[in-house]
Protein backbone atom coordinates (compact mmCIF):
# COMPACT_ATOMS: atom_id res chain seq x y z
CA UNK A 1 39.96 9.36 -2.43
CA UNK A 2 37.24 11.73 -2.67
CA UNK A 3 33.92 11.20 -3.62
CA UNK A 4 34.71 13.67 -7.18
CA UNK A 5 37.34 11.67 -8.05
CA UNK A 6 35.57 8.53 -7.87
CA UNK A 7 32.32 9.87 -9.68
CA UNK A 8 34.47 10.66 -12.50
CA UNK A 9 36.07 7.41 -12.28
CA UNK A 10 32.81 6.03 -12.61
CA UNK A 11 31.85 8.15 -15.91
CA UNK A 12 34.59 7.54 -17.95
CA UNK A 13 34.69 3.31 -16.54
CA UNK A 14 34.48 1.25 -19.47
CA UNK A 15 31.63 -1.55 -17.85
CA UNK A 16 28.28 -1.06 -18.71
CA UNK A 17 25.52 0.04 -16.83
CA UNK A 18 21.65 0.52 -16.60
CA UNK A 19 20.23 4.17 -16.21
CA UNK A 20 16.80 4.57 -14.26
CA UNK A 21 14.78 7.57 -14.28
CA UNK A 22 13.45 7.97 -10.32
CA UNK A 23 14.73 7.36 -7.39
CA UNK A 24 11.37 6.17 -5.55
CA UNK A 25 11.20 3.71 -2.97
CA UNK A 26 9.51 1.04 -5.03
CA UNK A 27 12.14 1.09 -7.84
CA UNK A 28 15.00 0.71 -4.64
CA UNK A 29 12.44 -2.14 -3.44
CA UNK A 30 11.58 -3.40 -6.96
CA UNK A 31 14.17 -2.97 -10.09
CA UNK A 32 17.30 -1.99 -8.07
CA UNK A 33 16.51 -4.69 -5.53
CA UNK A 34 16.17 -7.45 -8.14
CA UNK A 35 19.48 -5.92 -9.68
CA UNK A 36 21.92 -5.80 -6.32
CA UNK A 37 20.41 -9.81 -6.04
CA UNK A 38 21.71 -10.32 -9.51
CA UNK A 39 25.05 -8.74 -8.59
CA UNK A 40 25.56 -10.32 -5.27
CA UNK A 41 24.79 -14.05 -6.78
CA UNK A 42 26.96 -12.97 -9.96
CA UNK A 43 24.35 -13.29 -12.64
CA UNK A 44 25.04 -9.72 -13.96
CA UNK A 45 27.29 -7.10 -13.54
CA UNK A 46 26.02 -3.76 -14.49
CA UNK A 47 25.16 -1.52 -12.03
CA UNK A 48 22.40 1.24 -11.93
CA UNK A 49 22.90 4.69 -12.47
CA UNK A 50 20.08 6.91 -11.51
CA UNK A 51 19.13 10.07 -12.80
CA UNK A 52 16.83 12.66 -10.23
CA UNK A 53 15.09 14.57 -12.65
CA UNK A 54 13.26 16.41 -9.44
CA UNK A 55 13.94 19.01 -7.45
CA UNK A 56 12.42 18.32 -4.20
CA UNK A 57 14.82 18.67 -1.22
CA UNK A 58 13.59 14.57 -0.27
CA UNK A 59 14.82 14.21 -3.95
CA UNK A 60 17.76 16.41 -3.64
CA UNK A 61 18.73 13.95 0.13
CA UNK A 62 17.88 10.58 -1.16
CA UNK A 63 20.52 11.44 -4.17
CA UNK A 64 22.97 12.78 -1.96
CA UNK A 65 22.92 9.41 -0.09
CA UNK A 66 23.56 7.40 -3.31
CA UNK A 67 26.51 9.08 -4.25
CA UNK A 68 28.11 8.04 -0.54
CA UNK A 69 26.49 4.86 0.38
CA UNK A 70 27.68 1.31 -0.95
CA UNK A 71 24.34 0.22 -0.04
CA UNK A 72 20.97 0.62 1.29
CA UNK A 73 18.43 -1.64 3.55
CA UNK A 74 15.16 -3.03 1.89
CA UNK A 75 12.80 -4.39 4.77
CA UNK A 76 10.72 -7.45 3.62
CA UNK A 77 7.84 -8.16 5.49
CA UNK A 78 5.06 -10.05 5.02
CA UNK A 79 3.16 -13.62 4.94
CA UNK A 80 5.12 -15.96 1.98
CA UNK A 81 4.00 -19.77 2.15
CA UNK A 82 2.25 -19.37 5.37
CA UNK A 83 5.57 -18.36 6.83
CA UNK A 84 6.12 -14.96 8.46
CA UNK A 85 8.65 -13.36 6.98
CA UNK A 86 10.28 -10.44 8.45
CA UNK A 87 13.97 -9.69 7.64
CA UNK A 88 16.39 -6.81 6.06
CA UNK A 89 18.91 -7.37 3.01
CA UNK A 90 21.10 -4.84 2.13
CA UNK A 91 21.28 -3.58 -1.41
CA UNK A 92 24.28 -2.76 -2.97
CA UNK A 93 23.08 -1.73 -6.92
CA UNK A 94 23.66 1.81 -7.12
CA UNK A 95 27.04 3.14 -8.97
CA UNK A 96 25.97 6.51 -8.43
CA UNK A 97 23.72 9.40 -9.35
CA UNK A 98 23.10 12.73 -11.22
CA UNK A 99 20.53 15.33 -10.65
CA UNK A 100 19.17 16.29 -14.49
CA UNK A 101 19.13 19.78 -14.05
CA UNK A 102 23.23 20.30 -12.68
CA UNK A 103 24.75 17.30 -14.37
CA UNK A 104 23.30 17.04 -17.17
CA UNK A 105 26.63 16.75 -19.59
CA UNK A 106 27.62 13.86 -16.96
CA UNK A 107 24.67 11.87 -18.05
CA UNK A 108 24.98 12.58 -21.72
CA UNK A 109 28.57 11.05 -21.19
CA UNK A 110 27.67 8.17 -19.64
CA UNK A 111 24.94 7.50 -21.78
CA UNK A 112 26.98 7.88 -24.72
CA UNK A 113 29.64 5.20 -23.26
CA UNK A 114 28.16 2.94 -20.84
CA UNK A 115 24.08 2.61 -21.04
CA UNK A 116 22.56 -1.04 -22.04
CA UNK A 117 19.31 -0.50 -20.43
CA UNK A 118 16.73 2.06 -19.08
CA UNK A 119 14.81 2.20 -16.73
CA UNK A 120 11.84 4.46 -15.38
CA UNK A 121 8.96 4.76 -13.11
CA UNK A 122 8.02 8.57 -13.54
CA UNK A 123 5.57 10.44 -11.41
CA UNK A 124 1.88 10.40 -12.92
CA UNK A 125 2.50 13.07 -15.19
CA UNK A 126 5.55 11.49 -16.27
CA UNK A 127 4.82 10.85 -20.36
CA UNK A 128 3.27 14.01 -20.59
CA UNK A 129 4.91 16.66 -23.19
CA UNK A 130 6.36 20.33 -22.38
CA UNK A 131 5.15 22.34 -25.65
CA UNK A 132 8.77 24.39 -24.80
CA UNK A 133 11.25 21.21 -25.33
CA UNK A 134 13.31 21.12 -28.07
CA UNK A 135 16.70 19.35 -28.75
CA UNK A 136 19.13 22.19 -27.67
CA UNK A 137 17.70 22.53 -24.29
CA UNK A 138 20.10 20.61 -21.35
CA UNK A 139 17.66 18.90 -20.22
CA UNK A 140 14.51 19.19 -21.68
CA UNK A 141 11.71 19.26 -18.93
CA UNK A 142 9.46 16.08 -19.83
CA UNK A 143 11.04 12.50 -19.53
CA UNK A 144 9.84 11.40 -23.54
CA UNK A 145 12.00 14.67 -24.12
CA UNK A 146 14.96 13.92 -22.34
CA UNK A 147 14.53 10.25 -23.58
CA UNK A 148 15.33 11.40 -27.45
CA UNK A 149 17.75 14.01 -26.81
CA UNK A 150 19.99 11.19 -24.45
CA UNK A 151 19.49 8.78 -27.72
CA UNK A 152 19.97 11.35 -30.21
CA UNK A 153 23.18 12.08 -28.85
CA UNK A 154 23.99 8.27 -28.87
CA UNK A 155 23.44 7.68 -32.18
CA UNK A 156 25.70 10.76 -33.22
CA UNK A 157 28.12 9.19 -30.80
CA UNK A 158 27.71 5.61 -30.52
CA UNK A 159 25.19 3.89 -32.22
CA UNK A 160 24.93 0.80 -30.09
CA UNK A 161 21.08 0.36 -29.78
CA UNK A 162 19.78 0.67 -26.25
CA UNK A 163 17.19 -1.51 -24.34
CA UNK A 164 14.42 0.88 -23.35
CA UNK A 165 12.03 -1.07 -20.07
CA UNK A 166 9.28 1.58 -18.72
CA UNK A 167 8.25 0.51 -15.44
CA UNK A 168 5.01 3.11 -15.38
CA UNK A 169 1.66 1.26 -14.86
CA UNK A 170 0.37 2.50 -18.39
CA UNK A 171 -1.14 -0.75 -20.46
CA UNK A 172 1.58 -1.38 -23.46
CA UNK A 173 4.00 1.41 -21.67
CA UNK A 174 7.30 0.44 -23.61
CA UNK A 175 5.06 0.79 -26.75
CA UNK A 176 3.72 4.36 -25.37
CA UNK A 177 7.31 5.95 -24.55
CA UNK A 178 8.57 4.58 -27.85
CA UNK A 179 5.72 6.02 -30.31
CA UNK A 180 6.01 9.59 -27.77
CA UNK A 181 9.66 9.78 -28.55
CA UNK A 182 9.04 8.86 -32.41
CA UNK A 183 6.84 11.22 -32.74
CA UNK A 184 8.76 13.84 -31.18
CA UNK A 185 11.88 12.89 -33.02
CA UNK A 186 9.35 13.68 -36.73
CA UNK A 187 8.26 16.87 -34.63
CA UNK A 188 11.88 17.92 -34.12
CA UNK A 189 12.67 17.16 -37.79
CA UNK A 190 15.39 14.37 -36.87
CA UNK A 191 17.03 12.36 -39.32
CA UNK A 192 15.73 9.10 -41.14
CA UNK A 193 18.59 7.19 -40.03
CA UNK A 194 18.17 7.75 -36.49
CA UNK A 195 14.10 7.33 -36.84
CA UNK A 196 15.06 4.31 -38.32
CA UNK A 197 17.67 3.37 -35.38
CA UNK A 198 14.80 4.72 -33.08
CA UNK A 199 12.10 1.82 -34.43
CA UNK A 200 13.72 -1.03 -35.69
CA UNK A 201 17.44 -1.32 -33.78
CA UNK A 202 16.42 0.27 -30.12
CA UNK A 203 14.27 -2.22 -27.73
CA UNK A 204 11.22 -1.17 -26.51
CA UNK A 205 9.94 -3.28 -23.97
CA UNK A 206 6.40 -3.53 -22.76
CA UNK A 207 6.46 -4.53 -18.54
CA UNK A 208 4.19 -5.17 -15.96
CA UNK A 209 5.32 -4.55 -12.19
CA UNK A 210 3.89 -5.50 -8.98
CA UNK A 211 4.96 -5.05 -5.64
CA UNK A 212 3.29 -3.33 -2.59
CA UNK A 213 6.25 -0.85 -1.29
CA UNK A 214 4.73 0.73 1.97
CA UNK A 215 6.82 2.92 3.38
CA UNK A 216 10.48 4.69 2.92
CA UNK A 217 13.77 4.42 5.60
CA UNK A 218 15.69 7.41 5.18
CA UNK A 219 17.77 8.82 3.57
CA UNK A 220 17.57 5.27 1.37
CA UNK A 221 15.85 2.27 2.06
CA UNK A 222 12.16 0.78 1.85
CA UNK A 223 10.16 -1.12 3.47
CA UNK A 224 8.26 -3.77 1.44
CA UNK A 225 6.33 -7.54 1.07
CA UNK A 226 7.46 -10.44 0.05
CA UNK A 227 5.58 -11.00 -3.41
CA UNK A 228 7.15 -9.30 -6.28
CA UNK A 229 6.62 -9.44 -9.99
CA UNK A 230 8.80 -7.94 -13.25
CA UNK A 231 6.63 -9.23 -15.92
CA UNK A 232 8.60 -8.79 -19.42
CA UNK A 233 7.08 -9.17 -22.91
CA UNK A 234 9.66 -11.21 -24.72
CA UNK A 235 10.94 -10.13 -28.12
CA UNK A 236 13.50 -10.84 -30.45
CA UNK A 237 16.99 -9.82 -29.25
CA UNK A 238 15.62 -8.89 -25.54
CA UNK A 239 18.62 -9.52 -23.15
CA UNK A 240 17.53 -8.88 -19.77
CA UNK A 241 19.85 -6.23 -17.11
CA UNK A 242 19.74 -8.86 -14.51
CA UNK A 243 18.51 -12.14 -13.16
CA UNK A 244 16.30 -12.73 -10.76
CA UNK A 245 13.17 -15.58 -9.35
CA UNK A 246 10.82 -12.25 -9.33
CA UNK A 247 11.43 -11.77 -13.29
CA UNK A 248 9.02 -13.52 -15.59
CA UNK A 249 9.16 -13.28 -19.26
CA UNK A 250 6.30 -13.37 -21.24
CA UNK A 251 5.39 -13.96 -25.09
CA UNK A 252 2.47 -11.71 -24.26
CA UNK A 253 1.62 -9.21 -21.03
CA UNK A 254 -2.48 -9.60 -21.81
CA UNK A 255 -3.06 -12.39 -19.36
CA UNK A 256 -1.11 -11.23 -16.56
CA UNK A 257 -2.59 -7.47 -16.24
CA UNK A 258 -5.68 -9.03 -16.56
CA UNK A 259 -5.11 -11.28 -13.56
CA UNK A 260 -3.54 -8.54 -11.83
CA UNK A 261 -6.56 -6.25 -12.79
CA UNK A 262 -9.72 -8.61 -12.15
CA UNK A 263 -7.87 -9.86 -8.43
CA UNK A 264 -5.33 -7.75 -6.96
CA UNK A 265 -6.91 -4.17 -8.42
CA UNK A 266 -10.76 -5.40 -8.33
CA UNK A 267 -10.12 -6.81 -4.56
CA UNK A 268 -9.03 -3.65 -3.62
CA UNK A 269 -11.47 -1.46 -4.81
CA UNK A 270 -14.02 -3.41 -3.98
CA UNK A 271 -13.44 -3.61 -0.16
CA UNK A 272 -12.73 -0.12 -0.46
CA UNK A 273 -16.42 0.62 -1.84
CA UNK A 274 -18.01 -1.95 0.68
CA UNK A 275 -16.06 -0.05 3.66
CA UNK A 276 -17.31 3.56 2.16
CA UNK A 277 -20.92 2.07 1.96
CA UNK A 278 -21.39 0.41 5.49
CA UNK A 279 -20.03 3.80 6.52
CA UNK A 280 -22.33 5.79 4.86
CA UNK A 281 -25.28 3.15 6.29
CA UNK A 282 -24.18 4.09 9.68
CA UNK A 283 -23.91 0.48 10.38
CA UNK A 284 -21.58 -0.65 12.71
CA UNK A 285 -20.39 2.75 13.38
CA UNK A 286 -17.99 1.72 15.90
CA UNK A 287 -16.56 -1.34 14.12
CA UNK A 288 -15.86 0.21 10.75
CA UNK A 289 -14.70 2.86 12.57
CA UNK A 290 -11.53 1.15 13.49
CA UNK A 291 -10.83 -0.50 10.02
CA UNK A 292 -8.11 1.58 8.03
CA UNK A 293 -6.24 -0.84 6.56
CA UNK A 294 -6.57 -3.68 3.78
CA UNK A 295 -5.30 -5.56 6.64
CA UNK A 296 -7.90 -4.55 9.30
CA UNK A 297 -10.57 -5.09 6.52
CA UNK A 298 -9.72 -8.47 6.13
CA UNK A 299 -9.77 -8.79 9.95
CA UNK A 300 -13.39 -8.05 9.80
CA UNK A 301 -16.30 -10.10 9.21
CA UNK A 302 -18.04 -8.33 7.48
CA UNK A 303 -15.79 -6.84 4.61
CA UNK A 304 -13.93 -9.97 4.71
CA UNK A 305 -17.15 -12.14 3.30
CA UNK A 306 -17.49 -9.15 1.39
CA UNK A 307 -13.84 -10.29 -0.86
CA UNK A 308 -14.60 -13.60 -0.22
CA UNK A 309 -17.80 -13.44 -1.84
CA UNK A 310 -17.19 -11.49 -4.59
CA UNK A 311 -14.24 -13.28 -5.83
CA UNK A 312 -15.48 -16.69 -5.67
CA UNK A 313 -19.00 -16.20 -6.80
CA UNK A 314 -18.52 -13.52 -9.76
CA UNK A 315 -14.75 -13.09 -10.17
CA UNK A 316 -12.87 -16.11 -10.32
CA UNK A 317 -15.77 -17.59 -12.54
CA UNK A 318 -14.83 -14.82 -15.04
CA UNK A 319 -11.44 -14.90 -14.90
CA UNK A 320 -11.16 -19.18 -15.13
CA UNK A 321 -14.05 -18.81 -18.64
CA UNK A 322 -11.48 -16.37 -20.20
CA UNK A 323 -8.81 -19.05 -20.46
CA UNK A 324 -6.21 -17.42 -18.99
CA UNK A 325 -2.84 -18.22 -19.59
CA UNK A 326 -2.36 -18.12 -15.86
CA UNK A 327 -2.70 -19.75 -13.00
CA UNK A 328 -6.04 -18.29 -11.27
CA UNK A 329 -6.11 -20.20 -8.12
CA UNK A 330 -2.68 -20.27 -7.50
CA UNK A 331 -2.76 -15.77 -8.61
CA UNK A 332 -6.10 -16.03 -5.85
CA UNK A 333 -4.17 -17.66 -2.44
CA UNK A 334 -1.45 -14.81 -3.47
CA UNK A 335 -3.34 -12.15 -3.26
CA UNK A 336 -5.64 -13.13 -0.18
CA UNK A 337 -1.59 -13.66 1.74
CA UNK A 338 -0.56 -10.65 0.58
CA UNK A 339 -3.64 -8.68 1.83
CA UNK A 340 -3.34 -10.64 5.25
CA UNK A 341 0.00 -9.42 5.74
CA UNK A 342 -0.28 -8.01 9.41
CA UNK A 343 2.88 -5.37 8.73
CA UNK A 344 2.07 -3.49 5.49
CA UNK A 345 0.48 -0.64 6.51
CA UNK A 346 -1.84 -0.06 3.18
CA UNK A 347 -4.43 3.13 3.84
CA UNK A 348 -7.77 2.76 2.73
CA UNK A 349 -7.85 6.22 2.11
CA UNK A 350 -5.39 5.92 -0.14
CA UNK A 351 -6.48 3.18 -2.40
CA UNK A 352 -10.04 5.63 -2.23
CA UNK A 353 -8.32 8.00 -4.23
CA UNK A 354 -10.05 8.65 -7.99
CA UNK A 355 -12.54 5.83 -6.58
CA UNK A 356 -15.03 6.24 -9.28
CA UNK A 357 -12.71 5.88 -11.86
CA UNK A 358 -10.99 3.23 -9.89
CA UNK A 359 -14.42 1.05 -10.43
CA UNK A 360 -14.38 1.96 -14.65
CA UNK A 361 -10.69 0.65 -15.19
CA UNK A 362 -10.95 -2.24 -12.37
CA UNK A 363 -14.15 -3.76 -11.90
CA UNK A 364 -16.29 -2.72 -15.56
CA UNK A 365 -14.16 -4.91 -17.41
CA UNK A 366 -14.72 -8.43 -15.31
CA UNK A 367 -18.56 -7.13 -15.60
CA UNK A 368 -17.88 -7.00 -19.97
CA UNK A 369 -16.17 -10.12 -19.69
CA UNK A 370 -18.65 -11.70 -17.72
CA UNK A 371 -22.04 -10.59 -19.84
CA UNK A 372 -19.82 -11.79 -22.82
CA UNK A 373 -18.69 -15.39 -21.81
CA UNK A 374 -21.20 -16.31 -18.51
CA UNK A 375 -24.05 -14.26 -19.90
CA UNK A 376 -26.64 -16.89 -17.37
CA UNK A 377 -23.94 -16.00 -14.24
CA UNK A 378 -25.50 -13.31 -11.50
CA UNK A 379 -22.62 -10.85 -11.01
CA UNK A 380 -24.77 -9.01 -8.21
CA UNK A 381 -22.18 -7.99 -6.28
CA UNK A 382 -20.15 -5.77 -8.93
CA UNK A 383 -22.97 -4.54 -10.62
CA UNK A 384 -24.10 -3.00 -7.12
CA UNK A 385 -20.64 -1.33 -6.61
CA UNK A 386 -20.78 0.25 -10.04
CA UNK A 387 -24.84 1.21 -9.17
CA UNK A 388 -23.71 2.71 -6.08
CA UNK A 389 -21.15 4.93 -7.64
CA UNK A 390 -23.78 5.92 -10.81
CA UNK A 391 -22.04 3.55 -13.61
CA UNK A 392 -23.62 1.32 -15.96
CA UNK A 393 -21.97 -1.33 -17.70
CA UNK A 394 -22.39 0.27 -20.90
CA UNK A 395 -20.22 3.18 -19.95
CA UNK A 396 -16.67 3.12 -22.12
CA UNK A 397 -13.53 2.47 -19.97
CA UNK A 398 -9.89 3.10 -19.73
CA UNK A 399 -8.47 -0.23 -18.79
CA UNK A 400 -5.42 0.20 -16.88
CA UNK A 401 -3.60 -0.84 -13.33
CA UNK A 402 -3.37 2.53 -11.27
């Protein structure tokens, strides 16, 4: 049978299935992982359906590859419970694929039919708005926009609401996408009764997601560690597209970006500032020299008191007087694994990216926390990163997990 004939097969099948926006490697290591778990232990049955709304030719191969493959290798890797872990599972998640710009009326179809859930992790210009979009267009060129137009055709069609999960690493982001599309849907002059089907029948669903996903395998495939997290704000009538140990649901997201923020994000950054200021000293030229990696860093004396320090004397002090609905300690031993994880290859250079305002979303708001609850606590240590880099504590921030 050819591969046409079972694509359409697929479209006009009756079962129901999840629709993600991106085809990166952390949503095959992450969202469509945790789904072809769910399907292989029979918790769920839907499948994904992805939609490439790029044009890249890596874009153009890894969709190719999901219309023929049954499945697709995620490498785990890593330190879990002291143990190494180092093994490959095969994922088999993926129904099949359509590239926005050729098969457009393909996804309208199934969207109309088959979609309980979607999914996303667009690129970091992915909520921003064309000025040129309007409903007519096939597709429209931003994501919000080809959001409405998919659920303006499903009310007209089928007026089943749809579960809406945002996987971007925006604070609140099923809140964002929902009052982007709202407002575009008053821009574009749409009816009450679908704004009204828009805010109060559609699911919005705020997430947080964590998972270090290093490297591709091509065509499909990652490589990634052990830890993952789907945090999910619960709300009324929230049925989730699969079922997995990774999944948490929340009555409110606060607590855990927080943790995430003050630890995982701060940590980073942090060694990252300490490793661009001993280099910058000229000290230990030769030895800082061969540090690259989060993993190398914590390999080395010096940057590994560095964390150490930092997070016992000024962070965890913070974090533990905020009350946390959490488990600090526990969220602490996590992180430190997970950054001693001898195969994730995790560039320094990469995490320096936007470094300055790295330090205003990660490490001024443990400082504000700290002045506000510990006001008699020395937080010497942060307060030297953000004099280093020309910040004051006083400065307005952005909080947010990039």
């Amino acid at each position: 049978m050819s591969d046409e004939v079972n694509l359409m097969q697929a479209v006009h099948s009756n079962k129901s299935v999840i629709m993600q926006f991106g085809t990166s490697r952390f949503l095959q290591a992450h969202v469509d992982f945790f789904v072809g778990e769910s399907l292989a232990q029979g918790h769920s049955k839907s499948k994904v359906v992805i939609v490439q709304t790029s044009s890249s030719s890596s874009g153009k191969q890894r969709l190719a590859a999901f219309k023929k493959a049954s499945a697709y290798p995620v490498k785990i890797q890593g330190i879990q419970g002291g143990e190494i872990v180092d093994e490959t599972r095969y994922i088999d998640s993926i129904e099949t694929g359509f590239q926005a710009d050729n098969e457009w009326d393909d996804i309208v179809t199934v969207f109309c039919q088959r979609v309980t859930h979607v999914v996303s992790n667009t690129a970091d210009q992915g909520y921003v708005l064309e000025e040129d979009d309007h409903l007519q267009l096939t597709p429209p060129k931003s994501f919000p926009a080809k959001l409405l137009v998919l659920l303006s055709a499903r009310f007209e069609v089928n007026a089943i609401p749809v579960t809406i999960m945002p996987c971007e690493l925006v604070v609140n982001n099923g809140d964002v996408i929902k009052n982007l599309v709202l407002e575009l849907a008053k821009q574009w002059s749409l009816s009450d009764a679908f704004l009204e089907w828009l805010q109060n029948q559609c699911l919005w669903v705020n997430s947080l997601v964590d998972r270090i996903v290093s490297e591709s395998i091509d065509p499909i495939g990652a490589v990634a560690e052990p830890y993952a997290l789907w945090a999910i704000e619960n709300q009324p009538n929230l049925v989730l597209p699969c079922k997995h140990k990774a999944i948490r649901v929340l009555e409110n997201l606060e607590d855990a970006e927080f943790l995430k923020l003050g630890v995982l994000n701060l940590s980073h950054t942090f060694i990252v500032d300490t490793w661009r200021k001993l280099k910058a000293d000229g000290r230990l030229n030769d030895e800082i020299a061969q540090v690259n990696t989060v993993f190398e860093a914590m390999e080395n004396p010096i940057l590994r008191v560095a964390f150490e320090t930092v997070l016992t004397d000024e962070v965890i002090p913070v974090l533990l007087a905020m009350d946390l609905n959490e488990d600090v300690t526990a969220y602490v031993d996590t992180v430190r694994e997970r950054f001693l994880n001898p195969f994730l290859k995790h560039r320094l250079q990469d995490i320096e990216q936007n470094h300055v305002a790295k330090i205003e979303r990660r490490i001024m708001p443990i400082i504000k926390k700290g002045k506000q609850l510990l006001p008699n606590v020395s937080l010497t240590h942060l307060e030297a990163c953000l004099s280093r880099n020309q910040l004051s504590p006083s400065q307005n921030q952005l909080m947010g997990n990039k």
